[in-house]
PDB file of N, CA and C in Angstrom:
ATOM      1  N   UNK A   1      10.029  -0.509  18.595  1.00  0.00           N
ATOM      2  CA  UNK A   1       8.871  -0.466  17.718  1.00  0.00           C
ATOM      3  C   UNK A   1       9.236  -1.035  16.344  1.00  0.00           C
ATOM      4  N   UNK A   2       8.846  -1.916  16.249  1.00  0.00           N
ATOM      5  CA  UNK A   2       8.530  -2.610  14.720  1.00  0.00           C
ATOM      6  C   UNK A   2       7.405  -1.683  13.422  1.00  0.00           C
ATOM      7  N   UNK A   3       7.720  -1.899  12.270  1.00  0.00           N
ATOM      8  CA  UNK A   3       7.544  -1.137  10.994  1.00  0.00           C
ATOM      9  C   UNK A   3       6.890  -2.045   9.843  1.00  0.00           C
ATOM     10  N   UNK A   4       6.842  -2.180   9.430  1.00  0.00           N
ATOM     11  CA  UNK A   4       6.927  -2.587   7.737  1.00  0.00           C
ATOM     12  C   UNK A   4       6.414  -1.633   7.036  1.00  0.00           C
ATOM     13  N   UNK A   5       6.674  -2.154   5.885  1.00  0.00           N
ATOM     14  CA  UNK A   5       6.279  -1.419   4.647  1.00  0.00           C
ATOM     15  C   UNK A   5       6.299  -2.413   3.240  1.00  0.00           C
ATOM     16  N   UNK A   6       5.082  -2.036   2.786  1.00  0.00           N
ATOM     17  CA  UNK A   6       4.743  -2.463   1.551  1.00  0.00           C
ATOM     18  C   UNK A   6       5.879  -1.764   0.375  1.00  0.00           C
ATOM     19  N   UNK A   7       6.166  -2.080  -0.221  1.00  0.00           N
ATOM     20  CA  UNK A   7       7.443  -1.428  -0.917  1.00  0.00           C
ATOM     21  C   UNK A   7       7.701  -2.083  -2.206  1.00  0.00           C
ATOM     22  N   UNK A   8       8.111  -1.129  -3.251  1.00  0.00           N
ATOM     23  CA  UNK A   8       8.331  -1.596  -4.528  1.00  0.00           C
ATOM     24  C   UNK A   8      10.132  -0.427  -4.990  1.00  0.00           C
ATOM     25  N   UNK A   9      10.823  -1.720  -4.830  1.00  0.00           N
ATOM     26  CA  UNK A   9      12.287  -1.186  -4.736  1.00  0.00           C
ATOM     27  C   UNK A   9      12.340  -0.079  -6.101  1.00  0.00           C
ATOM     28  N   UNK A  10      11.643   0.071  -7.095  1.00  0.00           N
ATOM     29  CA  UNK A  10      11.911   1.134  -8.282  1.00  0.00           C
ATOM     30  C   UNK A  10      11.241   2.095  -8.206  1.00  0.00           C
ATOM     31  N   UNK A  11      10.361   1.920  -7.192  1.00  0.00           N
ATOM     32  CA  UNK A  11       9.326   3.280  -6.953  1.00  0.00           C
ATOM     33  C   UNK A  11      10.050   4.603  -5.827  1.00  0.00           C
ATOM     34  N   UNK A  12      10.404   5.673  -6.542  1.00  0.00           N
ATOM     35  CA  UNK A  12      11.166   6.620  -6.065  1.00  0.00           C
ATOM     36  C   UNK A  12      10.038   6.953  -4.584  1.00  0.00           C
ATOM     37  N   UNK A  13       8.830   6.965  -4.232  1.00  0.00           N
ATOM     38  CA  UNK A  13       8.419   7.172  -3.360  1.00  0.00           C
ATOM     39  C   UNK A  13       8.369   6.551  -2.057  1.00  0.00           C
ATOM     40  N   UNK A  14       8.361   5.335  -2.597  1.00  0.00           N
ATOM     41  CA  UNK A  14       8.516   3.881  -1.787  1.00  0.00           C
ATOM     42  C   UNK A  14      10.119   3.652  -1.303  1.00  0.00           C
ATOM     43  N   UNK A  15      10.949   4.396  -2.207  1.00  0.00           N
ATOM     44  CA  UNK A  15      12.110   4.199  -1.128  1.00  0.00           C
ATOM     45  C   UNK A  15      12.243   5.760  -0.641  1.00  0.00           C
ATOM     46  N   UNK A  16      11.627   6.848  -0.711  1.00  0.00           N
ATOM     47  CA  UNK A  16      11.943   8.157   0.576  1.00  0.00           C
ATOM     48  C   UNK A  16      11.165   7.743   1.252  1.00  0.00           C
ATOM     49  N   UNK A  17      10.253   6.864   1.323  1.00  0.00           N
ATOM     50  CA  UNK A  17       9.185   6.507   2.362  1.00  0.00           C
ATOM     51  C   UNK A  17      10.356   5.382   3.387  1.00  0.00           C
ATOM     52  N   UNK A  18      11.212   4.898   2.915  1.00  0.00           N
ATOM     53  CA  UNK A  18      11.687   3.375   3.336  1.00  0.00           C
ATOM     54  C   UNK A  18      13.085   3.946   4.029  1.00  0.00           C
ATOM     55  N   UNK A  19      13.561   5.530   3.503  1.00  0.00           N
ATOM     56  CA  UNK A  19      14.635   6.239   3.896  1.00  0.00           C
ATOM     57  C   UNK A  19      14.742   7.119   5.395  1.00  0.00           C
ATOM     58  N   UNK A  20      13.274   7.190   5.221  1.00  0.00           N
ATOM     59  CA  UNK A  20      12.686   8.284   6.337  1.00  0.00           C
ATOM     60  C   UNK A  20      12.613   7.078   7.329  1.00  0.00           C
ATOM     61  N   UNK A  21      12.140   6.160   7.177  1.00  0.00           N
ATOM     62  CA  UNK A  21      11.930   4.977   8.411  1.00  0.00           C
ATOM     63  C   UNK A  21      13.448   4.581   8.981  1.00  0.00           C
ATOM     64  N   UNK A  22      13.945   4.636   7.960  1.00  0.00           N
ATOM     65  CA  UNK A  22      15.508   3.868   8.421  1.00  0.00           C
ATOM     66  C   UNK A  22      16.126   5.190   8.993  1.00  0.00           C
ATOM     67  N   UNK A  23      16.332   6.483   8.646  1.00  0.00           N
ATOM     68  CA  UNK A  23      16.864   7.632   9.251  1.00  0.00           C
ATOM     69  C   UNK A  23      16.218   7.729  10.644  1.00  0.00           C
ATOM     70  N   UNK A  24      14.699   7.297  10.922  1.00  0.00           N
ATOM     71  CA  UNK A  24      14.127   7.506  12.325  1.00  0.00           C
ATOM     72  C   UNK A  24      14.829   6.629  13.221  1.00  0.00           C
ATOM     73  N   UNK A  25      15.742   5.386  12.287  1.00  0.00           N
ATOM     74  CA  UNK A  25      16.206   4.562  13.267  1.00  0.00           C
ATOM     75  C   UNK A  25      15.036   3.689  13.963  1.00  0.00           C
ATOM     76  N   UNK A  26      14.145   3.222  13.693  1.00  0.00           N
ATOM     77  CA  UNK A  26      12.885   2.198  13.658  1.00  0.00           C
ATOM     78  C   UNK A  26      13.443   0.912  12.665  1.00  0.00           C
ATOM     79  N   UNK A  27      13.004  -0.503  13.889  1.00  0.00           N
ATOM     80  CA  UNK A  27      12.933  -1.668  12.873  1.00  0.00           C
ATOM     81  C   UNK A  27      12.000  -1.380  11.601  1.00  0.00           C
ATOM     82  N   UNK A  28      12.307  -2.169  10.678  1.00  0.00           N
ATOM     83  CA  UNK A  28      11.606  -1.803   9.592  1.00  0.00           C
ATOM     84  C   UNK A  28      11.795  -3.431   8.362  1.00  0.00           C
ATOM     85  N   UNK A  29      10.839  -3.592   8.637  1.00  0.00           N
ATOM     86  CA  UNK A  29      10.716  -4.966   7.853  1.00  0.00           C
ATOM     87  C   UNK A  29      10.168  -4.613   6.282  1.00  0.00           C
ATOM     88  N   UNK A  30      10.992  -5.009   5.149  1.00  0.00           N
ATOM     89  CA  UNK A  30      10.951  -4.650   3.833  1.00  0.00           C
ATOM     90  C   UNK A  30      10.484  -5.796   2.991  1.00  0.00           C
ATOM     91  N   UNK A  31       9.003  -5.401   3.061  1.00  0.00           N
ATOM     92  CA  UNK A  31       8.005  -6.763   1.844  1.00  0.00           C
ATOM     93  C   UNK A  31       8.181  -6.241   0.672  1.00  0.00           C
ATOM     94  N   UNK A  32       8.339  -6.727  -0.485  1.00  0.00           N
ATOM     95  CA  UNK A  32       8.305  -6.053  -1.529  1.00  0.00           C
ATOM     96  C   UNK A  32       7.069  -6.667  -2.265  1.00  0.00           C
ATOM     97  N   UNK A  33       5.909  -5.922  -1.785  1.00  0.00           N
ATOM     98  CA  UNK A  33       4.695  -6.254  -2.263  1.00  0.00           C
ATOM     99  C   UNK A  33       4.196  -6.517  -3.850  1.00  0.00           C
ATOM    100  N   UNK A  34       5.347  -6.587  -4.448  1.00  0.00           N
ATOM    101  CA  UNK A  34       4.973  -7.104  -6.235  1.00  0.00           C
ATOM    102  C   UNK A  34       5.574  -8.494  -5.758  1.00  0.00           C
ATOM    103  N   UNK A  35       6.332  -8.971  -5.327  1.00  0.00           N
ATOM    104  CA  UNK A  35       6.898  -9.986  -5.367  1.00  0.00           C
ATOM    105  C   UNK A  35       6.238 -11.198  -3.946  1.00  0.00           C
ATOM    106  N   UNK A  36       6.053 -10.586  -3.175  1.00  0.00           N
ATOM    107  CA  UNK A  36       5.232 -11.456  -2.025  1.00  0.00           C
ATOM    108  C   UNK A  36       3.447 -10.820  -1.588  1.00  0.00           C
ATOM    109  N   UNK A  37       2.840 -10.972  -2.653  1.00  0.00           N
ATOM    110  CA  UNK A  37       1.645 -10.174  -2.885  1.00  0.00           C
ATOM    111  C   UNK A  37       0.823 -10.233  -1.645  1.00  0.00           C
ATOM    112  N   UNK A  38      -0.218  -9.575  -1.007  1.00  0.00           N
ATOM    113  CA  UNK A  38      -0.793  -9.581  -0.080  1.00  0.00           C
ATOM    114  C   UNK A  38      -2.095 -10.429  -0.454  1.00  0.00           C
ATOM    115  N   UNK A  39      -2.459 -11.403   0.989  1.00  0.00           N
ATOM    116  CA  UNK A  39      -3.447 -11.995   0.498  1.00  0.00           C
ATOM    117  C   UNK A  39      -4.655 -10.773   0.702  1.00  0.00           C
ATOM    118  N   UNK A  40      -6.125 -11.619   0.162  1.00  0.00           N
ATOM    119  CA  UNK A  40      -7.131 -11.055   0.442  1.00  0.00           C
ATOM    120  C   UNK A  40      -7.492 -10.334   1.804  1.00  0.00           C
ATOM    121  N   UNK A  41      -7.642 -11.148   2.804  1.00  0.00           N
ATOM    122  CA  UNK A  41      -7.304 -10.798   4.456  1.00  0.00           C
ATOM    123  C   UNK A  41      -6.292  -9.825   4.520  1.00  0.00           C
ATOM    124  N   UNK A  42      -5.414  -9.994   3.729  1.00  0.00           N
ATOM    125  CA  UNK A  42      -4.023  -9.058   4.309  1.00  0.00           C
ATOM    126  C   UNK A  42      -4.904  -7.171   3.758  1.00  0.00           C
ATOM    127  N   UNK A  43      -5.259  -7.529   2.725  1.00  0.00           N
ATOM    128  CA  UNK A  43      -5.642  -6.354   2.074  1.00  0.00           C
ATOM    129  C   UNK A  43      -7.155  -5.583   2.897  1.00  0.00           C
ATOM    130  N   UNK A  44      -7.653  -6.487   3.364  1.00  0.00           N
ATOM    131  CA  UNK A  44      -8.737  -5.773   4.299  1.00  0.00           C
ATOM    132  C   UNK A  44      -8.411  -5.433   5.579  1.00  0.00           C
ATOM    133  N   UNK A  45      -7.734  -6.155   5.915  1.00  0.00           N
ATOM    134  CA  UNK A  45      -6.734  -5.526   7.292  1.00  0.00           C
ATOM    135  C   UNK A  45      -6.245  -3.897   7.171  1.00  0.00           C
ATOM    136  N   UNK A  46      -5.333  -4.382   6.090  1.00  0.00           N
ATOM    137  CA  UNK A  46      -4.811  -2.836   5.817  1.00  0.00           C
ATOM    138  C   UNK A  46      -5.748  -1.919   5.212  1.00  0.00           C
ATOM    139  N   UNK A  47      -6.616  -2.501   4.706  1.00  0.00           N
ATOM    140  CA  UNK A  47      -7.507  -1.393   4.403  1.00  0.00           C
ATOM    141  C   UNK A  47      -8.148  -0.755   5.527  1.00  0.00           C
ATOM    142  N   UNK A  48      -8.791  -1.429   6.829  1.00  0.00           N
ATOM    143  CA  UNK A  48      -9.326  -1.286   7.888  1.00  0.00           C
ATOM    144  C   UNK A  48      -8.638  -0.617   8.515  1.00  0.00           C
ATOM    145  N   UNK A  49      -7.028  -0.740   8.878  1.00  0.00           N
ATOM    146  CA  UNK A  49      -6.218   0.108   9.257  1.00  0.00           C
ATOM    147  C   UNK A  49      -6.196   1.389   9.060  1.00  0.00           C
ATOM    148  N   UNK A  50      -6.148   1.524   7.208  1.00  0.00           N
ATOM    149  CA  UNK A  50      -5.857   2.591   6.720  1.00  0.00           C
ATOM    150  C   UNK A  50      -6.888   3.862   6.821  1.00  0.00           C
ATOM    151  N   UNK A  51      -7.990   3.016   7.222  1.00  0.00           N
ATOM    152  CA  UNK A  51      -9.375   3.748   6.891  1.00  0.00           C
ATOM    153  C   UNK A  51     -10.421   4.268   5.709  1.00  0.00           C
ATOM    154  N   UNK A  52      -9.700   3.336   4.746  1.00  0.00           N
ATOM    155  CA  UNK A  52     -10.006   3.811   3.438  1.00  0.00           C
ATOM    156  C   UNK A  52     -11.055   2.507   2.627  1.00  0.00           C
ATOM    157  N   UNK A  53     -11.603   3.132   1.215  1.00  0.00           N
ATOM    158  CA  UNK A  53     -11.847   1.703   0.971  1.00  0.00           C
ATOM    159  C   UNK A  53     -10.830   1.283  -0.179  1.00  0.00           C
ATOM    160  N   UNK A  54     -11.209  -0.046  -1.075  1.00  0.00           N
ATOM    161  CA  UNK A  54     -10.588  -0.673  -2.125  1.00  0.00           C
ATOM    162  C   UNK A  54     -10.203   0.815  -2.865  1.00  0.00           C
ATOM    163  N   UNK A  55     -11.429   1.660  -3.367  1.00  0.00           N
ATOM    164  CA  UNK A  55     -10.798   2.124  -4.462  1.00  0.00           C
ATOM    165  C   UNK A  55      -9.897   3.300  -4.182  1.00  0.00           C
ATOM    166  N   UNK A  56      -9.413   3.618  -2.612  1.00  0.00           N
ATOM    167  CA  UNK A  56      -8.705   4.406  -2.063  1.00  0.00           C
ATOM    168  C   UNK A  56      -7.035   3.632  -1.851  1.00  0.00           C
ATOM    169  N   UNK A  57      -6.991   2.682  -2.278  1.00  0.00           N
ATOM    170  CA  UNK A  57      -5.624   2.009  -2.351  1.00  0.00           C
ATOM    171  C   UNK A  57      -5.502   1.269  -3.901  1.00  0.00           C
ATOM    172  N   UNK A  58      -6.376   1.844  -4.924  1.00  0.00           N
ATOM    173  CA  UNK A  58      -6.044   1.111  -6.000  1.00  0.00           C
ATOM    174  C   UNK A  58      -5.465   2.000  -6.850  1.00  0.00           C
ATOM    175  N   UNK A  59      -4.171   1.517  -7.381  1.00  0.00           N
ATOM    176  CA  UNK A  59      -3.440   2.311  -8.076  1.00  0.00           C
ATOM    177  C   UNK A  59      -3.844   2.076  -9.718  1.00  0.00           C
ATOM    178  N   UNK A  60      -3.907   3.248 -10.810  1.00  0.00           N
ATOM    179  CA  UNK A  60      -4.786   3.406 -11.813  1.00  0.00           C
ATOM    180  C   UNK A  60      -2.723   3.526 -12.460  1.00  0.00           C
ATOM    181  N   UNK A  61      -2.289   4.019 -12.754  1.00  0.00           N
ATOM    182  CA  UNK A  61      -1.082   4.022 -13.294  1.00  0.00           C
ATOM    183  C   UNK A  61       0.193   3.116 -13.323  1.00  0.00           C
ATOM    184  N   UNK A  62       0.058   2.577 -14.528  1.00  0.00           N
ATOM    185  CA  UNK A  62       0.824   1.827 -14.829  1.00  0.00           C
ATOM    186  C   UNK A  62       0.838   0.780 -14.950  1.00  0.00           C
ATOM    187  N   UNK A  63      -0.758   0.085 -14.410  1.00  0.00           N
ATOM    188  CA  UNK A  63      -1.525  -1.043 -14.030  1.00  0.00           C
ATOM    189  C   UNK A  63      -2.525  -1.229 -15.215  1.00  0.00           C
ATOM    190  N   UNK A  64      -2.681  -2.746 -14.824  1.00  0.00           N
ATOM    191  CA  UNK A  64      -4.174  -3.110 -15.799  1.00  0.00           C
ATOM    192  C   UNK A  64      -4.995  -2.794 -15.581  1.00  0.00           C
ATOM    193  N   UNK A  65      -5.035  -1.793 -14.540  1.00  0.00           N
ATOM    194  CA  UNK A  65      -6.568  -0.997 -14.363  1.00  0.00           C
ATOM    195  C   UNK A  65      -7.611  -0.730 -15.083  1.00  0.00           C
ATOM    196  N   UNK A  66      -7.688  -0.039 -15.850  1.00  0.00           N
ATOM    197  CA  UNK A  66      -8.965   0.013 -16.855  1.00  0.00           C
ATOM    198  C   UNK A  66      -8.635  -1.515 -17.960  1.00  0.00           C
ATOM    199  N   UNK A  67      -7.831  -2.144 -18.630  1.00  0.00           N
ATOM    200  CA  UNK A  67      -7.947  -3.648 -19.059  1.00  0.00           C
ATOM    201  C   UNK A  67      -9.184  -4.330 -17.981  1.00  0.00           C
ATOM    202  N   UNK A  68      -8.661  -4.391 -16.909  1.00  0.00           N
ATOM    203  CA  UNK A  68      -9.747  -5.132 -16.123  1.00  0.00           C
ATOM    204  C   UNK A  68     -10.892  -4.211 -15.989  1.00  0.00           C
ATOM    205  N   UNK A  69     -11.489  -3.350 -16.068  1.00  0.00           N
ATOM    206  CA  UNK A  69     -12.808  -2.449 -16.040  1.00  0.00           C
ATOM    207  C   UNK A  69     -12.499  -2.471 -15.018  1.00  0.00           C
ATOM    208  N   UNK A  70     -11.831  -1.689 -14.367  1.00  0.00           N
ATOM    209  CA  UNK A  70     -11.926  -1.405 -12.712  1.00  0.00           C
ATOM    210  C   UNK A  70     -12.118   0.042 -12.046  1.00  0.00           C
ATOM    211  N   UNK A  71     -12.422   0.766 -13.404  1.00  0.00           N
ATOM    212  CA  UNK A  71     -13.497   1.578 -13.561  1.00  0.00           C
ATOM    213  C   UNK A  71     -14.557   1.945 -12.879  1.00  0.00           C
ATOM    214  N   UNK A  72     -15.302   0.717 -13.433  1.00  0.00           N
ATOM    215  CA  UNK A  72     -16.902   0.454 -13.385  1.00  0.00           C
ATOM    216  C   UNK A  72     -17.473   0.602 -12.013  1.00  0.00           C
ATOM    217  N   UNK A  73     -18.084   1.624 -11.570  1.00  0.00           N
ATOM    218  CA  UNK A  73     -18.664   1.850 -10.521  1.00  0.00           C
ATOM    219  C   UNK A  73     -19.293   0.827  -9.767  1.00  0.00           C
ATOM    220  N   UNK A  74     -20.010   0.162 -10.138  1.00  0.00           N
ATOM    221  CA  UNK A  74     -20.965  -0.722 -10.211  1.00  0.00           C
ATOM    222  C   UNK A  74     -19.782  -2.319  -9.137  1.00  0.00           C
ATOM    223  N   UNK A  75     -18.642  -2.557  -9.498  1.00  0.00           N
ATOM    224  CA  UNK A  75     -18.214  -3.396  -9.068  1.00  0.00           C
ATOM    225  C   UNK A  75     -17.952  -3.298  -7.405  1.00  0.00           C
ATOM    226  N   UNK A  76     -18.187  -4.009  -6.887  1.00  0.00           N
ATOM    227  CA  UNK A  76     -17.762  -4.231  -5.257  1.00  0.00           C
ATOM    228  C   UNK A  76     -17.029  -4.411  -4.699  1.00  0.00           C
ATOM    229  N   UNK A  77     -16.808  -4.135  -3.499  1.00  0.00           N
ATOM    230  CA  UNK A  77     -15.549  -3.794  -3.264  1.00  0.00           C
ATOM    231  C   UNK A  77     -14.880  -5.332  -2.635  1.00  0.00           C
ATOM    232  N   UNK A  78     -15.287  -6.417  -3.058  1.00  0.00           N
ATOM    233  CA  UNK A  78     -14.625  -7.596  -2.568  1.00  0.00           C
ATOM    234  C   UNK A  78     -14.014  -7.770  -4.126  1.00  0.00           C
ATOM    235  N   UNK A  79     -14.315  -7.669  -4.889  1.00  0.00           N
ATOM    236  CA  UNK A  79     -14.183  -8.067  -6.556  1.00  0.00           C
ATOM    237  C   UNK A  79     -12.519  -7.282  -6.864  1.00  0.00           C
ATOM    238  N   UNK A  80     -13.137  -5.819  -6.148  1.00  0.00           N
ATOM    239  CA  UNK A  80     -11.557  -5.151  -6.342  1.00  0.00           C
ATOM    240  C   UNK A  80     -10.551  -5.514  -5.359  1.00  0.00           C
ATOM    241  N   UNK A  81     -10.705  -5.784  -4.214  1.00  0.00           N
ATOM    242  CA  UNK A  81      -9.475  -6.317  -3.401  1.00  0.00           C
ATOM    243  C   UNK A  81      -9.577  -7.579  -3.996  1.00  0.00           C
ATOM    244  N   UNK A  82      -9.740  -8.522  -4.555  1.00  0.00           N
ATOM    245  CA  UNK A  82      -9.559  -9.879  -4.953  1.00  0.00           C
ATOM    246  C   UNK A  82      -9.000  -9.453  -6.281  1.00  0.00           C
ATOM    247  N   UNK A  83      -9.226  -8.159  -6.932  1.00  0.00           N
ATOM    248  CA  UNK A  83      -7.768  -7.684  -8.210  1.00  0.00           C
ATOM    249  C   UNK A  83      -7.020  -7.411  -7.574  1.00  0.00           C
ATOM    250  N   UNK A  84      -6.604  -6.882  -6.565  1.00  0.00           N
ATOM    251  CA  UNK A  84      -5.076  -6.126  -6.518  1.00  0.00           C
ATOM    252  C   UNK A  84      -4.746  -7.322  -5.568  1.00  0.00           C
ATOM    253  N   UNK A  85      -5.347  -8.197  -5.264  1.00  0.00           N
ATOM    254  CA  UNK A  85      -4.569  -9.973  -4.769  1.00  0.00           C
ATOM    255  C   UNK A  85      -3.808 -10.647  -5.791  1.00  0.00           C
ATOM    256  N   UNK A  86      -4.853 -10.552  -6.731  1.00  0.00           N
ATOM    257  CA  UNK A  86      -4.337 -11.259  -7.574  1.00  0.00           C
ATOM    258  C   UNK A  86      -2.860 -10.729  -9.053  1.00  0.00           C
ATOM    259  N   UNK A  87      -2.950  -9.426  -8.604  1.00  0.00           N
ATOM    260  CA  UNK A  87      -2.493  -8.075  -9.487  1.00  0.00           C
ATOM    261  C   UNK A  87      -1.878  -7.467  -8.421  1.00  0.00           C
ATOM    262  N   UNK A  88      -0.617  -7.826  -7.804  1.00  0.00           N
ATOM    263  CA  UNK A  88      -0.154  -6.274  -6.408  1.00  0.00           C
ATOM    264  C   UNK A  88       0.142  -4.953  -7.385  1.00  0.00           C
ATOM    265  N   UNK A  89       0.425  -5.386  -8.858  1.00  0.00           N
ATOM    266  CA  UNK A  89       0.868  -3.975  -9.137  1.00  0.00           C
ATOM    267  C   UNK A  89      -0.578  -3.077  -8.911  1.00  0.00           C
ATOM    268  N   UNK A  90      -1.664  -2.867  -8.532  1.00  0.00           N
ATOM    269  CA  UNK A  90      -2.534  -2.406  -8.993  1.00  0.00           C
ATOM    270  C   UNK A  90      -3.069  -1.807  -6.974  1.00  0.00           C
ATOM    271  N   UNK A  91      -1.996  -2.214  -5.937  1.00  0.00           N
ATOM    272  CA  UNK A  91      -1.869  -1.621  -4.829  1.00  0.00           C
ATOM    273  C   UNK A  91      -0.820  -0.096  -4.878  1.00  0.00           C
ATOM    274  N   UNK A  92      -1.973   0.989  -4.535  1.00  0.00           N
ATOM    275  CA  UNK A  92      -0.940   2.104  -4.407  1.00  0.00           C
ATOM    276  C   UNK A  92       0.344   1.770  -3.626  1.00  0.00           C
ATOM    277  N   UNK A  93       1.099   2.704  -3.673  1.00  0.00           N
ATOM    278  CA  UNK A  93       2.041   2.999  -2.890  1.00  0.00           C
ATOM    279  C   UNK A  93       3.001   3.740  -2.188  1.00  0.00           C
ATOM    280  N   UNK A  94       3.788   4.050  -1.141  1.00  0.00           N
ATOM    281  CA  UNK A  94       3.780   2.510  -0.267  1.00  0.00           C
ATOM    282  C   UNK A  94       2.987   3.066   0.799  1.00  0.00           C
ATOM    283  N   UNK A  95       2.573   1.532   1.545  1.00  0.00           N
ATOM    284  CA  UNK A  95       2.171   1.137   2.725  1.00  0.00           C
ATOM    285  C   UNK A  95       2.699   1.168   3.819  1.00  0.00           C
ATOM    286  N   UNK A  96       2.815   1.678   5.181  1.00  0.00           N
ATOM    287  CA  UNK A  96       3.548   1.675   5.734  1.00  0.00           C
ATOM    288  C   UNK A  96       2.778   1.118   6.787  1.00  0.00           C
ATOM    289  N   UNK A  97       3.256   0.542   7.969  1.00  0.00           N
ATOM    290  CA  UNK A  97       2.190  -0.429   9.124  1.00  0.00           C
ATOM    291  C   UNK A  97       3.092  -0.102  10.340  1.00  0.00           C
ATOM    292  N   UNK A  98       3.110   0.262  11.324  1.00  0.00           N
ATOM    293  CA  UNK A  98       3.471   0.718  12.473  1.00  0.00           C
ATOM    294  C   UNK A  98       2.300   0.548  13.682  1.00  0.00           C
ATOM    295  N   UNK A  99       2.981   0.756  15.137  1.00  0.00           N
ATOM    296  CA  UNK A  99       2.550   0.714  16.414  1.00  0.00           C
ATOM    297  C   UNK A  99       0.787   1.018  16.764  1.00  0.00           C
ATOM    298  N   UNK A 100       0.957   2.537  15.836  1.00  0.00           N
ATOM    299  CA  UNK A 100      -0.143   3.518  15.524  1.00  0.00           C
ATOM    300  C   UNK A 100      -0.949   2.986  14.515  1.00  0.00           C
ATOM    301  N   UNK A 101      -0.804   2.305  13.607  1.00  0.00           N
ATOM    302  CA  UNK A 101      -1.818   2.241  13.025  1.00  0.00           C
ATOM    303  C   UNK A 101      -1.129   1.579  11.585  1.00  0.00           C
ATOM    304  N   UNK A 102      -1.696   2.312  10.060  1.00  0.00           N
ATOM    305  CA  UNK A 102      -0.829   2.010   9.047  1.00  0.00           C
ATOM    306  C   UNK A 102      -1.135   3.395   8.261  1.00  0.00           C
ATOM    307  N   UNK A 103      -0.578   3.632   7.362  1.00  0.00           N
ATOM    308  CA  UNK A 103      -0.921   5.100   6.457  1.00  0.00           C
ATOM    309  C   UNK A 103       0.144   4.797   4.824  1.00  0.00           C
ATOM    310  N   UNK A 104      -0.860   5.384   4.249  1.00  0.00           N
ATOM    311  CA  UNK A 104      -0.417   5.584   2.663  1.00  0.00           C
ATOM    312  C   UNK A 104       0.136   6.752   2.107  1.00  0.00           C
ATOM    313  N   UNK A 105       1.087   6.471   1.731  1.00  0.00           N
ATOM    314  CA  UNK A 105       2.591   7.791   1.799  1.00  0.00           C
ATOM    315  C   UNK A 105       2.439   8.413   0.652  1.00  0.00           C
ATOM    316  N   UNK A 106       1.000   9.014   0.348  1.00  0.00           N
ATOM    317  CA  UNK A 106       0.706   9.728  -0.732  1.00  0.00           C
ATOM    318  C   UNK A 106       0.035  10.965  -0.349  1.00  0.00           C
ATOM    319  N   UNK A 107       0.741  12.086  -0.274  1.00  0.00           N
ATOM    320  CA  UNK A 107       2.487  12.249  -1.038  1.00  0.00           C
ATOM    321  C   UNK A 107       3.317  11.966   0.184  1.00  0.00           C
ATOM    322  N   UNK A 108       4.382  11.308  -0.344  1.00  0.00           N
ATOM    323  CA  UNK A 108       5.641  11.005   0.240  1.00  0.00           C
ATOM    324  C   UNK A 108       5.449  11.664   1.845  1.00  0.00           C
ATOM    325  N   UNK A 109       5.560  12.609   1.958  1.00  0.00           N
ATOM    326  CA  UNK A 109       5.684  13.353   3.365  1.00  0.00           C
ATOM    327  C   UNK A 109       4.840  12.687   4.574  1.00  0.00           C
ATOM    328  N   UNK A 110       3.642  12.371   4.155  1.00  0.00           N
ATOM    329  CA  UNK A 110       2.738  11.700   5.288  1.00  0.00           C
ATOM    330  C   UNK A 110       3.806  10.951   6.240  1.00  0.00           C
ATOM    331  N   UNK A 111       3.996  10.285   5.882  1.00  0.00           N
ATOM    332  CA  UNK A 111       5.450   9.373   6.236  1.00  0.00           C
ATOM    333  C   UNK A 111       6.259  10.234   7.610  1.00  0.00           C
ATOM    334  N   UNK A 112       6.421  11.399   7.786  1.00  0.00           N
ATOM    335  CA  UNK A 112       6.994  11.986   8.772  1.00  0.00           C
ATOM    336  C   UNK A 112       5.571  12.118   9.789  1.00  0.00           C
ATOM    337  N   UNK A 113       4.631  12.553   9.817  1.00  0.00           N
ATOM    338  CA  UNK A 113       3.514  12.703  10.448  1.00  0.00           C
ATOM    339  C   UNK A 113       3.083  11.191  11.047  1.00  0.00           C
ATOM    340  N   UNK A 114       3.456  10.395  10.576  1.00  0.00           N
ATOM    341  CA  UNK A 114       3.329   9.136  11.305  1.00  0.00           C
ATOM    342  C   UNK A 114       4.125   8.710  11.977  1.00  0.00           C
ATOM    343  N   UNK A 115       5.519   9.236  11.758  1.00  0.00           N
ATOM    344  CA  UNK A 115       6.172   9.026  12.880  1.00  0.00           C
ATOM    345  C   UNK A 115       6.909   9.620  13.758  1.00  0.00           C
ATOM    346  N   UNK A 116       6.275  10.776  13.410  1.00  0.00           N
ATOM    347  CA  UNK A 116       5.539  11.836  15.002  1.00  0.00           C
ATOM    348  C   UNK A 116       4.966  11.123  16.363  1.00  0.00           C
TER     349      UNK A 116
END
């Protein structure tokens, strides 16, 4: 069984998320999603996966989040996945994509329940 994960090497969550995969002993392919950003498609995929919408994977900390009004109720949800395309810092994290499906390791622990 093949893995990935969306991953940001300084984010303490993103690597117990990336620790737990490698301890299960699972391939595990390591994108480091600030640096090889997800396209648009990539981000509705995983969103579709995840089951969630845009503003359920948009990360508000630490990001230009409110700079860009991303706030504003009113905006749609193609407008916000076409920010965090163009902005990965502004994708929660991490992502994880497996056999089953994909899931967002918030909090950290989900991460064992998926690979149950």
């Amino acid at each position: 069984m093949t893995y990935t994960i969306w991953h940001k090497p300084t984010c303490s969550t993103s690597r117990f998320a990336l620790n737990a995969l490698r301890e299960a002993g699972v391939e595990v392919t390591v994108r480091d999603y600030i640096k090889d950003a997800p396209s648009v498609a990539e981000l509705e995929q995983a969103l579709a996966l995840l089951g969630i919408g845009p503003r359920g994977l948009l990360r508000r900390k630490g990001t230009p989040h409110d700079e860009l009004g991303l706030s504003d109720a009113s905006l749609e949800d193609a407008t916000l996945i076409a920010a965090m395309a163009e902005h990965p810092i502004l994708i929660e994290r991490p992502v994880v994509f497996g056999p089953q499906g994909a899931v967002l390791c918030r909090p950290k622990e989900r991460i064992f329940d998926f690979l149950a």
